[in-house]
N, C-alpha and C. Protein backbone atom coordinates (compact mmCIF):
# COMPACT_ATOMS: atom_id res chain seq x y z
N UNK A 1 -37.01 63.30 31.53
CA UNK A 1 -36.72 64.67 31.18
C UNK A 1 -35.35 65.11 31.70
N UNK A 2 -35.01 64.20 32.83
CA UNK A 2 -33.72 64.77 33.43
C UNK A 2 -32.35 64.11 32.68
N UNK A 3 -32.76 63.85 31.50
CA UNK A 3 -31.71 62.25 31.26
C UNK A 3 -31.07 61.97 31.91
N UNK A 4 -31.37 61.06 33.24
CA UNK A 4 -30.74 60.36 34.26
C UNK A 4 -31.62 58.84 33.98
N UNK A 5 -30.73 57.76 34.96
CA UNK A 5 -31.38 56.28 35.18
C UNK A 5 -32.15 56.88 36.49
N UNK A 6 -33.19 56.43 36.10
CA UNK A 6 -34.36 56.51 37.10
C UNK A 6 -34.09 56.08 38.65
N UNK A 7 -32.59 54.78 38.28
CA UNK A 7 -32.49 54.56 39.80
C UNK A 7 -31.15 55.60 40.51
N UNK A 8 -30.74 56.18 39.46
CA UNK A 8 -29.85 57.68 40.00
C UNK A 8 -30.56 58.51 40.58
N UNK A 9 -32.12 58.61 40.13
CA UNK A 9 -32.78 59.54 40.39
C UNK A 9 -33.11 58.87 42.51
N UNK A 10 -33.52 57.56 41.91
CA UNK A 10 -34.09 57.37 43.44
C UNK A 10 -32.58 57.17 44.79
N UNK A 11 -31.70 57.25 43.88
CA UNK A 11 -30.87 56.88 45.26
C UNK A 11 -30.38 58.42 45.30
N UNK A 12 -30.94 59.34 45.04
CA UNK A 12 -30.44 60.80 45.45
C UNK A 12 -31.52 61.20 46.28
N UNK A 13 -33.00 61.00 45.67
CA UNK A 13 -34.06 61.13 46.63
C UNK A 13 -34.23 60.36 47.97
N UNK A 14 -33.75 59.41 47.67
CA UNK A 14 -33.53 58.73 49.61
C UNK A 14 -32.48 59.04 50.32
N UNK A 15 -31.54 60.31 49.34
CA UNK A 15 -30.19 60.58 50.39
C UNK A 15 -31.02 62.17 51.09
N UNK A 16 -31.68 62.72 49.91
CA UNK A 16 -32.59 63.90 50.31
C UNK A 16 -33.02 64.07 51.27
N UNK A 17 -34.30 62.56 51.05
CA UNK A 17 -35.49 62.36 52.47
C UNK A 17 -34.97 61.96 53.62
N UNK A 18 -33.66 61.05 53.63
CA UNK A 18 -32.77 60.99 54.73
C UNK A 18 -32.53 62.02 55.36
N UNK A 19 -32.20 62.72 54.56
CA UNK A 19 -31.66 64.16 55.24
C UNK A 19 -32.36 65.19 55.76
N UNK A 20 -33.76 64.58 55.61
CA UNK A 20 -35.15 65.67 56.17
C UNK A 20 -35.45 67.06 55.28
N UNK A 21 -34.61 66.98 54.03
CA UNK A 21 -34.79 67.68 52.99
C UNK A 21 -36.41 68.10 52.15
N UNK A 22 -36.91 66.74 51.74
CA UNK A 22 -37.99 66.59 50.94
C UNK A 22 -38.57 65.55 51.77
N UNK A 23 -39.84 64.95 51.19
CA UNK A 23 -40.73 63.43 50.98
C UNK A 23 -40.95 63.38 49.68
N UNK A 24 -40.38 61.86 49.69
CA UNK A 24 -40.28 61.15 48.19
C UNK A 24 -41.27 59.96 48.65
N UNK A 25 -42.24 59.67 47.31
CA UNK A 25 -43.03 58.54 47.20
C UNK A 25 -43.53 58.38 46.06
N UNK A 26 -42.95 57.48 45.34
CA UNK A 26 -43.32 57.02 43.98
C UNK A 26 -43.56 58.21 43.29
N UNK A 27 -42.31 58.81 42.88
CA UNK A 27 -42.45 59.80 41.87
C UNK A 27 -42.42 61.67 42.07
N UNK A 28 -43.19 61.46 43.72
CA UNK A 28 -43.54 62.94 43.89
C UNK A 28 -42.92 63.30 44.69
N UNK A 29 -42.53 64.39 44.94
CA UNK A 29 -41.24 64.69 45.62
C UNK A 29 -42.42 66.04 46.48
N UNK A 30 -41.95 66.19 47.45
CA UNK A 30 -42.78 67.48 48.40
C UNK A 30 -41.57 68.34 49.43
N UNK A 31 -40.95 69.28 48.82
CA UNK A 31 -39.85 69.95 49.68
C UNK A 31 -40.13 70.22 50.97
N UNK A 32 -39.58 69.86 52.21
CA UNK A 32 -40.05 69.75 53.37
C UNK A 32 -39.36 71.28 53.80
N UNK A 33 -37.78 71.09 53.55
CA UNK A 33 -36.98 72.50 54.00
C UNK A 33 -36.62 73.09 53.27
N UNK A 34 -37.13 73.75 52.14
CA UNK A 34 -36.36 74.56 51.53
C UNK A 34 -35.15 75.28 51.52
N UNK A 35 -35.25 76.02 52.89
CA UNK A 35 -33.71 76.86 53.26
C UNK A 35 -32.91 76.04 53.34
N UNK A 36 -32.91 74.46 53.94
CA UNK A 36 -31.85 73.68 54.11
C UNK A 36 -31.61 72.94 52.74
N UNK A 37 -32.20 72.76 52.08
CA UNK A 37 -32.07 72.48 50.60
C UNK A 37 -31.11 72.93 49.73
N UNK A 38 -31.10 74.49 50.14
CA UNK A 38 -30.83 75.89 48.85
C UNK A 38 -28.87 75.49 49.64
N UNK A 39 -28.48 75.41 51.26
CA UNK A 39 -27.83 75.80 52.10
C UNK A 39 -27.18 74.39 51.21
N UNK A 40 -27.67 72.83 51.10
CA UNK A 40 -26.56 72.22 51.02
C UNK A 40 -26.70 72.08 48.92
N UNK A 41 -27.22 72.84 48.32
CA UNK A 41 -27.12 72.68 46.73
C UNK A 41 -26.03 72.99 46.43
N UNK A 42 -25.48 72.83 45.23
CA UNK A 42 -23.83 73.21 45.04
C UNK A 42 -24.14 74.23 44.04
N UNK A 43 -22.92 75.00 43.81
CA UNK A 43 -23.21 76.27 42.99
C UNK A 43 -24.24 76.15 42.04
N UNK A 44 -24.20 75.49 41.10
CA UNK A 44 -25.20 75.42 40.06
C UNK A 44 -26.51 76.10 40.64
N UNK A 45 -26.97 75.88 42.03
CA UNK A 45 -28.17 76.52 42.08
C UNK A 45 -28.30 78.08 42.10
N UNK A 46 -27.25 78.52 42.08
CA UNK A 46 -27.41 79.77 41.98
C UNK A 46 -27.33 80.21 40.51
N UNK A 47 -26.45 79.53 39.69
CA UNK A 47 -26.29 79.78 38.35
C UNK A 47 -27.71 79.34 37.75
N UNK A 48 -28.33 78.34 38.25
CA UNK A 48 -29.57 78.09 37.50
C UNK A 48 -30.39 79.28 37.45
N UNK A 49 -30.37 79.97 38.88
CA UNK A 49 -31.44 80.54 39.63
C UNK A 49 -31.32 82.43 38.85
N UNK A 50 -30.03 82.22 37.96
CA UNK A 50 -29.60 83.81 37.70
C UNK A 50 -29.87 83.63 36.38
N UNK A 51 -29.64 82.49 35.39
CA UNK A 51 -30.16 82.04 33.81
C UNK A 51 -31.82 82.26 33.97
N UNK A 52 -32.34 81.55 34.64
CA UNK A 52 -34.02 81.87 34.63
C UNK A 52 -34.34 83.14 35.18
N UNK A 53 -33.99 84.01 35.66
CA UNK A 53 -33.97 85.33 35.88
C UNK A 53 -33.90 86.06 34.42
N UNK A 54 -32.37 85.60 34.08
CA UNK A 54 -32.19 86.48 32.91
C UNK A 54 -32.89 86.27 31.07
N UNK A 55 -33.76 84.90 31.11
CA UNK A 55 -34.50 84.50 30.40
C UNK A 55 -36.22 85.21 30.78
N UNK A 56 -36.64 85.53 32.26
CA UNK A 56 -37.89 85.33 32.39
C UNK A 56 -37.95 86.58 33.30
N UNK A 57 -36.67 87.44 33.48
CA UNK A 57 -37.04 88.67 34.28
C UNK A 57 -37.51 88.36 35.58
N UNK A 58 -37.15 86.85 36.12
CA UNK A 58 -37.48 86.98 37.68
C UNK A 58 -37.15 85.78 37.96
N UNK A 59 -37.52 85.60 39.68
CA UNK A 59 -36.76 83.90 39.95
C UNK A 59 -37.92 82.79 39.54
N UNK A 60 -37.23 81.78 39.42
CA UNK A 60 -38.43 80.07 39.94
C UNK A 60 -39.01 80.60 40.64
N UNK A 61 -40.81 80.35 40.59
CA UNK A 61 -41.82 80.12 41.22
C UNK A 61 -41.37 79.08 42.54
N UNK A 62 -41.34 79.92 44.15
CA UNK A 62 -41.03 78.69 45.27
C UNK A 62 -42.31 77.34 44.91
N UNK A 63 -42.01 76.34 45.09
CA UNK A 63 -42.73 75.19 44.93
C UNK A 63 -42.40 74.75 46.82
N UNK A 64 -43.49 74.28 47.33
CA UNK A 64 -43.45 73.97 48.84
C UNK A 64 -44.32 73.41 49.42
């Protein structure tokens, strides 16, 4: 769904879980820090976070 190579996907998730970000294991991802997550995302997360606002009248559901 992300059109990425699956192993783009996993060598970002072991830079994540390195980073005490998330837990990654075969597939499922479980956000460990959120605030430190949001602190190192690059702009886009805010632009994502203001498009689904302005489509749905509010933010992403926190997932945690």
């Amino acid at each position: 769904m992300l059109g990425v190579r699956r192993t783009s996907v996993t060598v970002v998730a072991h830079t994540l879980q390195t980073a005490g970000f998330i837990k990654y294991t075969r597939g499922k991802i479980q956000i460990v820090d959120v605030e430190a997550l949001r602190q190192n995302a690059c702009e886009c997360y805010d632009t994502v976070n203001r498009h689904y606002a302005r489509l749905f009248g509010e933010s992403p559901p926190a997932k945690n």
